[in-house]
Structure formats: structure tokens, C-alpha cells
Protein backbone atom coordinates (compact mmCIF):
# COMPACT_ATOMS: atom_id res chain seq x y z
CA UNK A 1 106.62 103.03 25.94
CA UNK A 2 104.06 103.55 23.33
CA UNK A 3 106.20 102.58 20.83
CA UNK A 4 107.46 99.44 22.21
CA UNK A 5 104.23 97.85 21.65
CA UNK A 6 103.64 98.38 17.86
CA UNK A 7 107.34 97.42 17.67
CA UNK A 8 106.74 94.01 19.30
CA UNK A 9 103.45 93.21 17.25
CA UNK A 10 105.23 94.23 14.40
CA UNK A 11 108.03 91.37 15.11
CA UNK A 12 105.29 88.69 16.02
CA UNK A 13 103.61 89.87 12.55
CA UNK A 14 106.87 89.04 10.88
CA UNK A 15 107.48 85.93 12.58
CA UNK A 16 104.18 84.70 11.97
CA UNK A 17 104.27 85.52 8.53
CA UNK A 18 107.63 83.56 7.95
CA UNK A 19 106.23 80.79 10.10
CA UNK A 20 103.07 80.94 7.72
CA UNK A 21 104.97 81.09 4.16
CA UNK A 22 106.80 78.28 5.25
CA UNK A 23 103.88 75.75 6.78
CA UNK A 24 101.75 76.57 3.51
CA UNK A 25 103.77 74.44 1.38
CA UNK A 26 103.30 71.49 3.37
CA UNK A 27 100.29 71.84 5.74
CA UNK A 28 97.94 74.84 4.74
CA UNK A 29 95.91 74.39 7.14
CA UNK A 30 98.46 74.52 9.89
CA UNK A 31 99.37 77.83 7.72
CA UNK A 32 95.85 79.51 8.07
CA UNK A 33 95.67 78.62 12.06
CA UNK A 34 99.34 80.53 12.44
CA UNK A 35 97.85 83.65 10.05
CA UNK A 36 94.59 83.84 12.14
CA UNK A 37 96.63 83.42 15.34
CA UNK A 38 98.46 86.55 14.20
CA UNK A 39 95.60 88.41 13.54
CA UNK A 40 94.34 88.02 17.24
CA UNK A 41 97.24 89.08 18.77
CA UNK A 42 97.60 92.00 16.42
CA UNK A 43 94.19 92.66 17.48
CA UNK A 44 94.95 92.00 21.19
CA UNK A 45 98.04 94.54 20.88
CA UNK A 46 96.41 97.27 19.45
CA UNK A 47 93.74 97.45 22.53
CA UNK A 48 95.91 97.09 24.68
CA UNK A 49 98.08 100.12 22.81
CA UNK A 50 94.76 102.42 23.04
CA UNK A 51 94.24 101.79 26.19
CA UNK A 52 97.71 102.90 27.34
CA UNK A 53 97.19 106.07 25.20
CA UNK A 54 93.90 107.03 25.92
């Protein structure tokens, strides 16, 4: 279990990224609201991975 976690924000990181790369050539806006998106989720999975381990 406490590897599942990191494994799924790990896949939402990539897909965000992809998702990101391609919006910036045409809307980079749309771009920066899919990076900082990503950012809070990675931010919401690693509390919630702490607070499964500890």
C-alpha cells in the first residue's frame, strides 16, 4: 500500500506533464493552470502518503 500512492502521483505527474507540453504551444495559460493543478495534487498525495505512514 505505501507504494501504490507515489506510484499513482507519479502517473498523474506524467500525464499532466504531457497534457502541459502539449497545451503550451497553443494556450499557455491553459498550460500553467494544468502544471499548478499537478502540483496540488502532488502536494495532496504526499500528505495523504505521511499520514498513512506515520
Amino acid at each position: 500500500m505505501s507504494f501504490r500512492l507515489p506510484a499513482i502521483a507519479l502517473a498523474l505527474f506524467a500525464i499532466n506533464f504531457v497534457a502541459a507540453a502539449v497545451l503550451y504551444a497553443r494556450e499557455r495559460v491553459a498550460a500553467y493552470v494544468v502544471l499548478s493543478t499537478g502540483l496540488l495534487v502532488q502536494a495532496m498525495f504526499w500528505v495523504a502518503t505521511t499520514r498513512i505512514v506515520y
